[in-house]
PDB file of N, CA and C in Angstrom:
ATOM      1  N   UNK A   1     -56.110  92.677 205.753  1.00  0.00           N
ATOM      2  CA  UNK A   1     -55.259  91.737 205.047  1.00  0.00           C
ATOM      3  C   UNK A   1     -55.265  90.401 205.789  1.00  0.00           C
ATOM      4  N   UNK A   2     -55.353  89.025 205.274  1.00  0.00           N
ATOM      5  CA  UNK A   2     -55.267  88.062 205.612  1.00  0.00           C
ATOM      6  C   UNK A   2     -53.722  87.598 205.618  1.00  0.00           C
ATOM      7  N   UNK A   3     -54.013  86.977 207.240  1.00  0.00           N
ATOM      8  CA  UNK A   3     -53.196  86.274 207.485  1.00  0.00           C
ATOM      9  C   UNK A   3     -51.999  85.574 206.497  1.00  0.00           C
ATOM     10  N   UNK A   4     -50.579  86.080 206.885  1.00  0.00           N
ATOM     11  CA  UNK A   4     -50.001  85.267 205.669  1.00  0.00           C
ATOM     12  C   UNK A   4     -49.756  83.800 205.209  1.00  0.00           C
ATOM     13  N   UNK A   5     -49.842  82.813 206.688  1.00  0.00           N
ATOM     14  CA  UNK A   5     -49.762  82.034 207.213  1.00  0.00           C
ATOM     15  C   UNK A   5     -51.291  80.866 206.003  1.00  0.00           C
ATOM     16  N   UNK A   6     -52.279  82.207 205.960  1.00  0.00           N
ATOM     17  CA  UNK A   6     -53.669  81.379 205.560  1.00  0.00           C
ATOM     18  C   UNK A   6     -53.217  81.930 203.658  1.00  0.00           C
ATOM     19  N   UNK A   7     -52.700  82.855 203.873  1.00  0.00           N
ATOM     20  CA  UNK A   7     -52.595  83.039 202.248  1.00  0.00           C
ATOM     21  C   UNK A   7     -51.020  82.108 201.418  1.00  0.00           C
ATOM     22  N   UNK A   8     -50.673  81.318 202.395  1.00  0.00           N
ATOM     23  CA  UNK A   8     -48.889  80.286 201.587  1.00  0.00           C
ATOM     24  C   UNK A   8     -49.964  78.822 201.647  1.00  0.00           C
ATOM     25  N   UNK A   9     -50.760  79.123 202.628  1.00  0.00           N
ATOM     26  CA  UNK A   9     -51.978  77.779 202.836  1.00  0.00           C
ATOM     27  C   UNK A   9     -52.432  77.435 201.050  1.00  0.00           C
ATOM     28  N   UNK A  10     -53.255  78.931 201.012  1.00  0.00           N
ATOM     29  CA  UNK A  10     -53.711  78.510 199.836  1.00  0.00           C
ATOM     30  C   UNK A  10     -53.177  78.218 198.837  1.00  0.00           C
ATOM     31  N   UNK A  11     -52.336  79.101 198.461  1.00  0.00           N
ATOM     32  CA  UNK A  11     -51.323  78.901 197.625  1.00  0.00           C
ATOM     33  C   UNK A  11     -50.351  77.598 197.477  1.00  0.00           C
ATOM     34  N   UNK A  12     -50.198  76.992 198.817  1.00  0.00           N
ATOM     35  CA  UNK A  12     -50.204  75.412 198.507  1.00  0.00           C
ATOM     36  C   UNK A  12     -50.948  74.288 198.378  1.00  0.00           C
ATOM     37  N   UNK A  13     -52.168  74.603 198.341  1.00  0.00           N
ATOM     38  CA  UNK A  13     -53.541  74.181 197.841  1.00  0.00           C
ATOM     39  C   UNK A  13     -53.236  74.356 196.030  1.00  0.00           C
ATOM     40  N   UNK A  14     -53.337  75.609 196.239  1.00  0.00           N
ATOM     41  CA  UNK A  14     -53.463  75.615 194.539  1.00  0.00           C
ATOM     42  C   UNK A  14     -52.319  74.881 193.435  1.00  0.00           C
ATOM     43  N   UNK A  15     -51.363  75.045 194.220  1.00  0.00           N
ATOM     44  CA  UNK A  15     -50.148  73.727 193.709  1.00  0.00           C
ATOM     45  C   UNK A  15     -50.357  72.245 193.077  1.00  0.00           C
ATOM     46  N   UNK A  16     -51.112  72.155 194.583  1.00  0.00           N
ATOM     47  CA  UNK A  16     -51.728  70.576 194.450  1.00  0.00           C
ATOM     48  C   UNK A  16     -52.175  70.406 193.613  1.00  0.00           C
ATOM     49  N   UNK A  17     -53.656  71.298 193.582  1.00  0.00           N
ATOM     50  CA  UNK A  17     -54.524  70.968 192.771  1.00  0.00           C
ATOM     51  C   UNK A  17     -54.151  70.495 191.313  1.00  0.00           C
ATOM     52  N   UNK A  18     -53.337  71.734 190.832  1.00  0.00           N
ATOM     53  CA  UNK A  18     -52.637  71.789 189.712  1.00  0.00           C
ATOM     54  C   UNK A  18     -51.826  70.533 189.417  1.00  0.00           C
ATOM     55  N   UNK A  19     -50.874  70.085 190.293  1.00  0.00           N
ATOM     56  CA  UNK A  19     -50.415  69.214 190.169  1.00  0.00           C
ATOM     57  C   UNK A  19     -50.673  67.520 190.189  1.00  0.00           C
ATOM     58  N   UNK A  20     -51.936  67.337 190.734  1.00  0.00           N
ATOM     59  CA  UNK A  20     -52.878  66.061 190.638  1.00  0.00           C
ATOM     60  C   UNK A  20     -54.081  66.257 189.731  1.00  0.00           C
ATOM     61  N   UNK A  21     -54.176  67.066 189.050  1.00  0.00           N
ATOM     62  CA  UNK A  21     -55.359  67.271 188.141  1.00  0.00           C
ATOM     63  C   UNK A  21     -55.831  66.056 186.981  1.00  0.00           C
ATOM     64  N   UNK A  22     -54.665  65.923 186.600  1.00  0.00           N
ATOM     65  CA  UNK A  22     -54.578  64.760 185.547  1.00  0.00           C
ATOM     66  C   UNK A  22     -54.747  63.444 186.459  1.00  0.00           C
ATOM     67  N   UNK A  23     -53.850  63.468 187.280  1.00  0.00           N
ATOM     68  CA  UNK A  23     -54.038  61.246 187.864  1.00  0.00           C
ATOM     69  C   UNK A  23     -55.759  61.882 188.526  1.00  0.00           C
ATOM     70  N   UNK A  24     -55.873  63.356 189.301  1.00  0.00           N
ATOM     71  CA  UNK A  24     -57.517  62.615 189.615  1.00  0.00           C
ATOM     72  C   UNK A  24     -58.476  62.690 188.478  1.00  0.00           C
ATOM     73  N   UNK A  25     -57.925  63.129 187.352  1.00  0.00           N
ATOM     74  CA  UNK A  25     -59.289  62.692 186.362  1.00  0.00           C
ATOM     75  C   UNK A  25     -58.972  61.115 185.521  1.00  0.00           C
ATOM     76  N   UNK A  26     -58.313  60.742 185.998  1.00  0.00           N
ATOM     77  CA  UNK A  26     -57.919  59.518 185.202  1.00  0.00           C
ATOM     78  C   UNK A  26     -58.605  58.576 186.025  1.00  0.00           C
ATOM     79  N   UNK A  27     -58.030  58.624 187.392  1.00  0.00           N
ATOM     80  CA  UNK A  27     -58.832  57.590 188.513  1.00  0.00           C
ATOM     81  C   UNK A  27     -60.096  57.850 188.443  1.00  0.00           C
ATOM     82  N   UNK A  28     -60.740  59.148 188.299  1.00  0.00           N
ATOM     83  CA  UNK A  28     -62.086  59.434 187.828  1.00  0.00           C
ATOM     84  C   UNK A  28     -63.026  58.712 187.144  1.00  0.00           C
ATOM     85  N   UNK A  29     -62.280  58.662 185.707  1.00  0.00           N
ATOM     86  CA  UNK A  29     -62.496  57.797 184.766  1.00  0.00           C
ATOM     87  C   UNK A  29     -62.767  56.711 184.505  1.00  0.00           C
ATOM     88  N   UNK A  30     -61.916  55.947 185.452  1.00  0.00           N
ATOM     89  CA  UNK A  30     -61.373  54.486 185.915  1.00  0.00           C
ATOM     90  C   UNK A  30     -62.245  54.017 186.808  1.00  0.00           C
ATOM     91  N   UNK A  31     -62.879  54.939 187.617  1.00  0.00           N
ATOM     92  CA  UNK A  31     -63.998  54.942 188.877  1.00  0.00           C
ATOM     93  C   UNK A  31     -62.817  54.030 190.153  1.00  0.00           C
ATOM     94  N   UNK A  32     -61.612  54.585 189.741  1.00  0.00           N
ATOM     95  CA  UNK A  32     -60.816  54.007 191.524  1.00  0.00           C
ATOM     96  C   UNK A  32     -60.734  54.514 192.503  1.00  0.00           C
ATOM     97  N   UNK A  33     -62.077  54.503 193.262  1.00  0.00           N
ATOM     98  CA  UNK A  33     -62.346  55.385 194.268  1.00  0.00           C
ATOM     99  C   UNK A  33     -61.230  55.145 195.408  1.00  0.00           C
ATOM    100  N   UNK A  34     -60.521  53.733 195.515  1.00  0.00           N
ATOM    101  CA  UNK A  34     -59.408  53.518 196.830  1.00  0.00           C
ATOM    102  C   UNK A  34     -58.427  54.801 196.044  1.00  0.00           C
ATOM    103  N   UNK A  35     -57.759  54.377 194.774  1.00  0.00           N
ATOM    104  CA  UNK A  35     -57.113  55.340 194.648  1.00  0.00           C
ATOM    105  C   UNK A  35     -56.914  56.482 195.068  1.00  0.00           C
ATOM    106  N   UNK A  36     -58.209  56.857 194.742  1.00  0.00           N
ATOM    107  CA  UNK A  36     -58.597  58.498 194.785  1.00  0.00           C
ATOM    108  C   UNK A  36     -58.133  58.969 196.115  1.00  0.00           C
ATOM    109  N   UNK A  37     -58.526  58.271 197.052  1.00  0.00           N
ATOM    110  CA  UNK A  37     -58.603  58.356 198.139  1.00  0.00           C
ATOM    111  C   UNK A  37     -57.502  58.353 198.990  1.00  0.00           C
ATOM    112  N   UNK A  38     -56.268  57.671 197.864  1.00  0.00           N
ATOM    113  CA  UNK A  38     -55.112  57.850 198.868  1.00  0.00           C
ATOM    114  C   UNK A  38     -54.325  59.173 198.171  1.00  0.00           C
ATOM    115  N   UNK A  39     -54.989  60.266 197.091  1.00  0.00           N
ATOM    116  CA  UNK A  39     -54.288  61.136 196.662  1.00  0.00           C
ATOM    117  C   UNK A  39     -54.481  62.271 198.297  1.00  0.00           C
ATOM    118  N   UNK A  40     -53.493  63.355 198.120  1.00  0.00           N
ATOM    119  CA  UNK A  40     -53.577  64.897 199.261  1.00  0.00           C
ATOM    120  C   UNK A  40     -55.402  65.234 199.291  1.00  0.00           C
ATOM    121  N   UNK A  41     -55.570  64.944 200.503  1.00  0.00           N
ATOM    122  CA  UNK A  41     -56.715  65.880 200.587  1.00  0.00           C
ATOM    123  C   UNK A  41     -56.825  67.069 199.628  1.00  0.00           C
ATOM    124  N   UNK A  42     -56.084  68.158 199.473  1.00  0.00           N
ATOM    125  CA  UNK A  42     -55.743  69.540 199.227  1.00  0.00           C
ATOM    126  C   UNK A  42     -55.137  69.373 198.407  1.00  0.00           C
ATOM    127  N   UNK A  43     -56.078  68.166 197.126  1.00  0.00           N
ATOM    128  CA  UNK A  43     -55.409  68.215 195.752  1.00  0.00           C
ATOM    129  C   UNK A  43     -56.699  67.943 195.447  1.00  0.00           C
ATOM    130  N   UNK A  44     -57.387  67.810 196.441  1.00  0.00           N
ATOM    131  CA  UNK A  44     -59.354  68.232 195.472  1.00  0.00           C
ATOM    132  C   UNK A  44     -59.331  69.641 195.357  1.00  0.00           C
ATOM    133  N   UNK A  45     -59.968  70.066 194.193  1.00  0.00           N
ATOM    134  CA  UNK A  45     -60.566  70.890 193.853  1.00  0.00           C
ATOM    135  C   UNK A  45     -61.667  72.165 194.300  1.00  0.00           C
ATOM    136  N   UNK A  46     -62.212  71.184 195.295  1.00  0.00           N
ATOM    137  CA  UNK A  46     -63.391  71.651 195.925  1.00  0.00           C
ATOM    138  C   UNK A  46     -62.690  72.215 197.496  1.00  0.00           C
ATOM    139  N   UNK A  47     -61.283  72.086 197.375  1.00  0.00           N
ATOM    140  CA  UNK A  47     -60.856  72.528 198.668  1.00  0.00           C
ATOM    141  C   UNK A  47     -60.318  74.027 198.842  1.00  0.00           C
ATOM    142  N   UNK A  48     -60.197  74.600 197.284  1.00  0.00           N
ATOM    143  CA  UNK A  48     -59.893  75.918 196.704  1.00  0.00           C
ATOM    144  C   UNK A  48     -60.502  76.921 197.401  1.00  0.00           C
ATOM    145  N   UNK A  49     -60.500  78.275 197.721  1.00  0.00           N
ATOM    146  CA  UNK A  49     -61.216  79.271 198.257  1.00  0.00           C
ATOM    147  C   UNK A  49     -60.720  80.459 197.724  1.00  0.00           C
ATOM    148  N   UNK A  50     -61.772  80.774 196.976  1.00  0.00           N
ATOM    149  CA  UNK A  50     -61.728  82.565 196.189  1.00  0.00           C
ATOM    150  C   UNK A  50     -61.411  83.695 197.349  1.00  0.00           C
ATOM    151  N   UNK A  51     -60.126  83.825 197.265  1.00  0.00           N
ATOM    152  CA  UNK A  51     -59.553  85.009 197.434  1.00  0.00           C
ATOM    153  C   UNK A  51     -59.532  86.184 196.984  1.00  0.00           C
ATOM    154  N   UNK A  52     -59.655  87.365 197.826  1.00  0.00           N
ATOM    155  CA  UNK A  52     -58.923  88.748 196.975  1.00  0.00           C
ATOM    156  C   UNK A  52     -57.482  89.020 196.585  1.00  0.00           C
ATOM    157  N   UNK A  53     -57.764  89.437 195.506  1.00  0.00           N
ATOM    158  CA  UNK A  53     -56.245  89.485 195.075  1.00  0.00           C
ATOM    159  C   UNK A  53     -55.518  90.667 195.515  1.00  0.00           C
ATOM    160  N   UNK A  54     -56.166  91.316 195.887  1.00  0.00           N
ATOM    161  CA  UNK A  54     -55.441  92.134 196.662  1.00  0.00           C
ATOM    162  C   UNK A  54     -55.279  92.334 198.755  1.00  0.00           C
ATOM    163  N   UNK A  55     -56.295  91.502 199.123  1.00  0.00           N
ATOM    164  CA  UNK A  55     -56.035  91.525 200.372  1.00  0.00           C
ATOM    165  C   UNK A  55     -56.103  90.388 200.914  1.00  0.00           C
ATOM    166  N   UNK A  56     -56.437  89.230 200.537  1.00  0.00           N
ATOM    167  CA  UNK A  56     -56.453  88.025 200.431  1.00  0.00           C
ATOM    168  C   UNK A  56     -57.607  87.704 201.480  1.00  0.00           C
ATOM    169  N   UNK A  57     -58.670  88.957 201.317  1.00  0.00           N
ATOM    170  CA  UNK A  57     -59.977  88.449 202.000  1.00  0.00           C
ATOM    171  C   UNK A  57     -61.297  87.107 201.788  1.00  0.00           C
ATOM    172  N   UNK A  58     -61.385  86.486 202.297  1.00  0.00           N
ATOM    173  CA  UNK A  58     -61.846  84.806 201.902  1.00  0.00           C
ATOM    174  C   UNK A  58     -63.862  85.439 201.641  1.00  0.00           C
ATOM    175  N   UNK A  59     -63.759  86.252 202.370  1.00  0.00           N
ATOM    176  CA  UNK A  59     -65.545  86.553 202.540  1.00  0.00           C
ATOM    177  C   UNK A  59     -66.060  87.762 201.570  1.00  0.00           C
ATOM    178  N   UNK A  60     -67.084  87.576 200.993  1.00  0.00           N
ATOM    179  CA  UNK A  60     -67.369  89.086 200.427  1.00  0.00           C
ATOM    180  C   UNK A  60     -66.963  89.181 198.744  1.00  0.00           C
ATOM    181  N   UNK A  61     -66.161  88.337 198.037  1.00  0.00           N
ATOM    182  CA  UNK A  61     -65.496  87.918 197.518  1.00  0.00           C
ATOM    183  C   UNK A  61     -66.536  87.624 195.766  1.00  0.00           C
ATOM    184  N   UNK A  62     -66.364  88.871 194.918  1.00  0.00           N
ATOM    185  CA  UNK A  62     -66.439  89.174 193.804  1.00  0.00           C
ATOM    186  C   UNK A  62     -65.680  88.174 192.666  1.00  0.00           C
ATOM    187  N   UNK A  63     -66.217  87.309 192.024  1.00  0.00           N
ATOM    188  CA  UNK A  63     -65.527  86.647 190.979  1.00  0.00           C
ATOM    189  C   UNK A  63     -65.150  87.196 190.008  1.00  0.00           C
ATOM    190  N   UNK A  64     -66.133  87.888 189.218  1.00  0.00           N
ATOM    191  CA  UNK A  64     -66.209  89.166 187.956  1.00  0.00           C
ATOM    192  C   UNK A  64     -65.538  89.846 188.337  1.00  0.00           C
ATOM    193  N   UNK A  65     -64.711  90.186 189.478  1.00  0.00           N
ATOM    194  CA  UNK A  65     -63.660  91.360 189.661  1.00  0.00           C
ATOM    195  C   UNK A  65     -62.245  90.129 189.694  1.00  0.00           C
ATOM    196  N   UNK A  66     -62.393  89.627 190.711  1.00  0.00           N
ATOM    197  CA  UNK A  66     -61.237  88.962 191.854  1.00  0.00           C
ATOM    198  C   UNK A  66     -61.366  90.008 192.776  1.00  0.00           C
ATOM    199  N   UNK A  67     -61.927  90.405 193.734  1.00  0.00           N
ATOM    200  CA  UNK A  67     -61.377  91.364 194.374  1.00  0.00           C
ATOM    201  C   UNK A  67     -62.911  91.042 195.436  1.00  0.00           C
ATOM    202  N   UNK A  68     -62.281  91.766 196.919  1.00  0.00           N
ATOM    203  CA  UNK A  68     -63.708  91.222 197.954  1.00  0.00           C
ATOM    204  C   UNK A  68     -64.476  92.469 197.504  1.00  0.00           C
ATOM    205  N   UNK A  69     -65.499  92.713 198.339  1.00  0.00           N
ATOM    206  CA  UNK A  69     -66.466  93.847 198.399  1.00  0.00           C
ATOM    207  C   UNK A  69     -65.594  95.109 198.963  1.00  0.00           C
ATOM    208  N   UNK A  70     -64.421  95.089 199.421  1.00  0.00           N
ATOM    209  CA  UNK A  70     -64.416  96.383 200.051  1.00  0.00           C
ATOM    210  C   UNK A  70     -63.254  96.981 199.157  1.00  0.00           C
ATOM    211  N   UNK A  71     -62.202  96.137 198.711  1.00  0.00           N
ATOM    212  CA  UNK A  71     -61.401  96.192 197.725  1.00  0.00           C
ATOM    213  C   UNK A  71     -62.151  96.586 196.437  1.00  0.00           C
ATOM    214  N   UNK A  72     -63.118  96.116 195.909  1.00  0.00           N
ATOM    215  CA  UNK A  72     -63.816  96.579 195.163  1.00  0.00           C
ATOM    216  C   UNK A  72     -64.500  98.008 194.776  1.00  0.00           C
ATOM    217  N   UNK A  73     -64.912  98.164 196.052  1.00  0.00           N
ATOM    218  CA  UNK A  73     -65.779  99.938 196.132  1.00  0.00           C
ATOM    219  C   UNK A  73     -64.604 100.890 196.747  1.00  0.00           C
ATOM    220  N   UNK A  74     -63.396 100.623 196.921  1.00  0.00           N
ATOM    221  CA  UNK A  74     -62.404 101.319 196.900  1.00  0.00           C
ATOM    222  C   UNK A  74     -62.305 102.074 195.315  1.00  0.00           C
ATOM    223  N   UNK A  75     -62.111 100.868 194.773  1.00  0.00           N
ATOM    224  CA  UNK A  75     -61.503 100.905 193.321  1.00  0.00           C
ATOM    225  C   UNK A  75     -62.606 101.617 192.321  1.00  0.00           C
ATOM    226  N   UNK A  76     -63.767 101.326 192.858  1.00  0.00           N
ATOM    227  CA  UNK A  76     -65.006 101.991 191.978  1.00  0.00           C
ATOM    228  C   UNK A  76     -65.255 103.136 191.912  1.00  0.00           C
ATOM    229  N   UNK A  77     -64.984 103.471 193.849  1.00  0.00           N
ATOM    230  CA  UNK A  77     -65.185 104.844 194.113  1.00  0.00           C
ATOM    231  C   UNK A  77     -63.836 105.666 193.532  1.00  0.00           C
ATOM    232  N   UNK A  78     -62.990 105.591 193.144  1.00  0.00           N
ATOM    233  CA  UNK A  78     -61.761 106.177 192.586  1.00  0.00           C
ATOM    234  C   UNK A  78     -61.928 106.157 190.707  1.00  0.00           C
ATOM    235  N   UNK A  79     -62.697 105.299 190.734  1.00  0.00           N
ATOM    236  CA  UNK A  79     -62.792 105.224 189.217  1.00  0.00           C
ATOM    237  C   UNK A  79     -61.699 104.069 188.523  1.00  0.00           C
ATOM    238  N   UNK A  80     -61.042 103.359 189.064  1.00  0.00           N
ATOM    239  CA  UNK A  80     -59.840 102.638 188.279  1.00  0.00           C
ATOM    240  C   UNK A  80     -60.990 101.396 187.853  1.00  0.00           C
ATOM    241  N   UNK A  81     -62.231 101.186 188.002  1.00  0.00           N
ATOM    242  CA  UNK A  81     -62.376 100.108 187.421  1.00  0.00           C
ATOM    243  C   UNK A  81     -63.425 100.368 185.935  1.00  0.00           C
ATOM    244  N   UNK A  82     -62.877 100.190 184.828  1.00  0.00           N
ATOM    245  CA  UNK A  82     -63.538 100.605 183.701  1.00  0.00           C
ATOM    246  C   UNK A  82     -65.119 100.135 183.600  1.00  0.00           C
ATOM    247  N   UNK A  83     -65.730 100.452 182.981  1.00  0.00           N
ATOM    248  CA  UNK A  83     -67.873 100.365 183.069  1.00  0.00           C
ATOM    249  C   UNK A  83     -68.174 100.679 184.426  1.00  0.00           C
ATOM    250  N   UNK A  84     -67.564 100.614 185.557  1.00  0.00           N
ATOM    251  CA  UNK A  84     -68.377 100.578 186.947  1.00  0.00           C
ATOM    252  C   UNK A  84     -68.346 102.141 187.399  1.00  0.00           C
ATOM    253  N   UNK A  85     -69.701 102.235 187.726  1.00  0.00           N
ATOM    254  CA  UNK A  85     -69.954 103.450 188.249  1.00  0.00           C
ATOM    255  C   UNK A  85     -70.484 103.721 189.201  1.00  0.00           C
ATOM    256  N   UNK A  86     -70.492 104.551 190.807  1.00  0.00           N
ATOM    257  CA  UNK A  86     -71.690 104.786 191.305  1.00  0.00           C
ATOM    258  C   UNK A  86     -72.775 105.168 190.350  1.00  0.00           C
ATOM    259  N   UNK A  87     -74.217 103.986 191.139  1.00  0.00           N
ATOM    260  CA  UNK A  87     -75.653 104.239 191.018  1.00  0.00           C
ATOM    261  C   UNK A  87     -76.168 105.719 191.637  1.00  0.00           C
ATOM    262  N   UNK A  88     -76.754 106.325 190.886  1.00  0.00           N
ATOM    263  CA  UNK A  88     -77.985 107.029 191.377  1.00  0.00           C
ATOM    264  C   UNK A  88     -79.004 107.614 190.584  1.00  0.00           C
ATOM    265  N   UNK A  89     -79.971 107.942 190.885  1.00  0.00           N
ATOM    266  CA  UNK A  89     -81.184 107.723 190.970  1.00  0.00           C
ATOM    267  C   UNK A  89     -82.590 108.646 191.514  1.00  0.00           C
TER     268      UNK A  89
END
């Protein structure tokens, strides 16, 4: 489990983002790069990091699920995730 400290991080990242979305596509628009520039760092977009939703692991990290690699083959190997199956062969 990640740090909680790194998981209120993100989560106030994702605030931002949300919350400057509109003025940075407007300044976008406008091409006011000073602007831009005086918005939160950590109201770009590109500052986001795919988490697991269940352990809030940053690496390894499945989009088509939300979930990392190990959270994942937990869930596979138990069967809770519908179409996914162990391969064999």
């Amino acid at each position: 489990m990640a740090k909680k400290s790194v998981l209120a991080r993100d989560a106030k990242r994702a605030k931002l983002i949300t919350k400057y979305a509109v003025k940075r596509a407007e300044l976008k628009a406008t091409g006011d790069w000073e602007g831009l520039a005086k918005l939160p760092r950590n109201s770009s977009p590109v500052r986001a990091k795919n988490r697991c939703a269940e352990t809030g692991r940053g690496r390894g990290y499945m989009r088509q699920f939300g979930l990392s690699r190990i959270a994942f083959r937990e869930h596979a190997a138990k069967g809770e995730i519908p179409g996914v199956s162990k391969s064999s062969w």
